[in-house]
C-alpha atoms as a PDB file:
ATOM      1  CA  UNK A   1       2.983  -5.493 -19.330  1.00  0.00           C
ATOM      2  CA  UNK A   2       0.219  -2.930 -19.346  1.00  0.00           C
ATOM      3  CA  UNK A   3      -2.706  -2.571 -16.551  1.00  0.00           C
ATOM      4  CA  UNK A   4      -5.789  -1.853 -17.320  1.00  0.00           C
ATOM      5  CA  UNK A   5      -7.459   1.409 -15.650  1.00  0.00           C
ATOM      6  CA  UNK A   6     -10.889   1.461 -17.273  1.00  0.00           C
ATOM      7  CA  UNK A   7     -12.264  -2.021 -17.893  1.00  0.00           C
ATOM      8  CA  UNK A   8     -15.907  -2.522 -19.482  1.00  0.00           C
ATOM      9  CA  UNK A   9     -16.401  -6.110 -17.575  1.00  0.00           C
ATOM     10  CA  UNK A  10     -17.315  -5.731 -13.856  1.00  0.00           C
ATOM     11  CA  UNK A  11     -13.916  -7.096 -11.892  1.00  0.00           C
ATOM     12  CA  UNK A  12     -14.058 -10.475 -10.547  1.00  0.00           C
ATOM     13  CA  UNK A  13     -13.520 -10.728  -6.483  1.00  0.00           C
ATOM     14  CA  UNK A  14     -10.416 -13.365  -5.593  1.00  0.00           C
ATOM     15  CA  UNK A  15     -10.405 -14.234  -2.153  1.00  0.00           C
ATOM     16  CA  UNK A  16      -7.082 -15.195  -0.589  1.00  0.00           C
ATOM     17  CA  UNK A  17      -5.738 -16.289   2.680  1.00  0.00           C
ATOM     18  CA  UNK A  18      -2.000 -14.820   4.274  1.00  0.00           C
ATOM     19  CA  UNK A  19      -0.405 -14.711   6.958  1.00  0.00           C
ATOM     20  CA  UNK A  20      -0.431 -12.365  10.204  1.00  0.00           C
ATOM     21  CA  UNK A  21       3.050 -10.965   8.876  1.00  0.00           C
ATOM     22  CA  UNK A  22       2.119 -10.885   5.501  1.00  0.00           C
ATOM     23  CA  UNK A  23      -0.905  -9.005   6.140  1.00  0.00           C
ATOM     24  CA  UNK A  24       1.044  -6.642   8.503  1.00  0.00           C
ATOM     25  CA  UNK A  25       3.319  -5.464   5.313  1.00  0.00           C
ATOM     26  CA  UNK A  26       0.666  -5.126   3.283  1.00  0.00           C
ATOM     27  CA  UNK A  27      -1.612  -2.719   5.069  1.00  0.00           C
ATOM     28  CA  UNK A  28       2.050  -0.453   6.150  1.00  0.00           C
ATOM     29  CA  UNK A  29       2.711  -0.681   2.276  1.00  0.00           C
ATOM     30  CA  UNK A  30      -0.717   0.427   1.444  1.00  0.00           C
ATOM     31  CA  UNK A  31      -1.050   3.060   4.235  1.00  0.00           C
ATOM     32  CA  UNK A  32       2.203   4.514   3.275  1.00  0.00           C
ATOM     33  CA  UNK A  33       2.009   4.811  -0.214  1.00  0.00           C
ATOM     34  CA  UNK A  34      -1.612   5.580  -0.348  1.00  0.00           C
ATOM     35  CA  UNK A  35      -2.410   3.094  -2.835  1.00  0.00           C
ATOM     36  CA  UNK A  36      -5.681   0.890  -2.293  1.00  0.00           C
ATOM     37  CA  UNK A  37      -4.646  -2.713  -1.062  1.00  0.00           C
ATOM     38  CA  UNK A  38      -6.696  -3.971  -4.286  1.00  0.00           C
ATOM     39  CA  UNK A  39      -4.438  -2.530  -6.641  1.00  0.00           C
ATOM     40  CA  UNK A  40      -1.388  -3.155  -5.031  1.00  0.00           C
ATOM     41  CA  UNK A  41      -2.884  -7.031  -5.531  1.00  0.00           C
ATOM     42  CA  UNK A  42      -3.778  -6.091  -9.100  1.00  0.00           C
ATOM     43  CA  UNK A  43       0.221  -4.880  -9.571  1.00  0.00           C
ATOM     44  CA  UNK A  44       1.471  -7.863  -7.817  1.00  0.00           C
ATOM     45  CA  UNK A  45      -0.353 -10.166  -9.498  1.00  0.00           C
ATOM     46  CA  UNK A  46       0.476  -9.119 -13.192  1.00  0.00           C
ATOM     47  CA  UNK A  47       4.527  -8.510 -12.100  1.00  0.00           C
ATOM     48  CA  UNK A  48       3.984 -12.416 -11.289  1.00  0.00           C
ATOM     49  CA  UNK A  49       1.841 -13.868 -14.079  1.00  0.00           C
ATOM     50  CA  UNK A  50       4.894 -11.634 -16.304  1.00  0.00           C
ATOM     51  CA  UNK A  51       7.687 -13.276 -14.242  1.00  0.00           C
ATOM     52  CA  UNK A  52       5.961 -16.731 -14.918  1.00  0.00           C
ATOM     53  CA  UNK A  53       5.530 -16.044 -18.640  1.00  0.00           C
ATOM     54  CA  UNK A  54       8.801 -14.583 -19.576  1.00  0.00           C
ATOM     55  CA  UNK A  55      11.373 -16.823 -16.834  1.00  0.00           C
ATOM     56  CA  UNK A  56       9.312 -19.609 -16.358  1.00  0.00           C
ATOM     57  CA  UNK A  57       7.696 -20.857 -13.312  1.00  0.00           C
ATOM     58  CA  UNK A  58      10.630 -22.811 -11.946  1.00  0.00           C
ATOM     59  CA  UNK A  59      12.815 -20.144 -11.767  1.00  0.00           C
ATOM     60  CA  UNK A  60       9.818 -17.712  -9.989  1.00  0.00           C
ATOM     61  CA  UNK A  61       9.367 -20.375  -7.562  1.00  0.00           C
ATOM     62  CA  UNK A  62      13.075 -20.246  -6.623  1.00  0.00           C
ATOM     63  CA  UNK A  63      13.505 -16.963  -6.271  1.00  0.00           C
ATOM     64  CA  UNK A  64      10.526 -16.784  -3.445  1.00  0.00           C
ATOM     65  CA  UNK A  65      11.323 -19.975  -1.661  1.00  0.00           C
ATOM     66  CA  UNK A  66       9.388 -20.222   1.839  1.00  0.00           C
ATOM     67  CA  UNK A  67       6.783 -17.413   0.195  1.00  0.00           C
ATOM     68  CA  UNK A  68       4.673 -19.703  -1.534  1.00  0.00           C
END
């Protein structure tokens, strides 16, 4: 798994929706590690697709029941 820093194609904008609680965690984790909430999406999206890819996505879905 290896992100990207410097890409040459402009990035493309993916709006979600969460939840209240979700959102709460995710702004404390961002202000507290200093890291910009879009590539803390960037990292958790990749650690997913990777999880998918290399355990399937049964076995992803399991693990995070009640996330999804």
């Amino acid at each position: 798994m290896n992100l990207e820093i410097h890409q040459t194609q402009p990035r493309v904008h993916l709006p979600i929706r969460i939840t209240e609680s979700l959102h709460r965690k995710f702004t404390q984790i961002s202000d507290s590690t200093q890291i910009p909430k879009s590539r803390l999406t960037r990292i958790g999206l990749e650690l997913l697709f990777h999880n998918i890819e290399t355990r399937g996505i049964t076995s992803v879905l399991n693990e995070h029941k009640g996330v999804y």
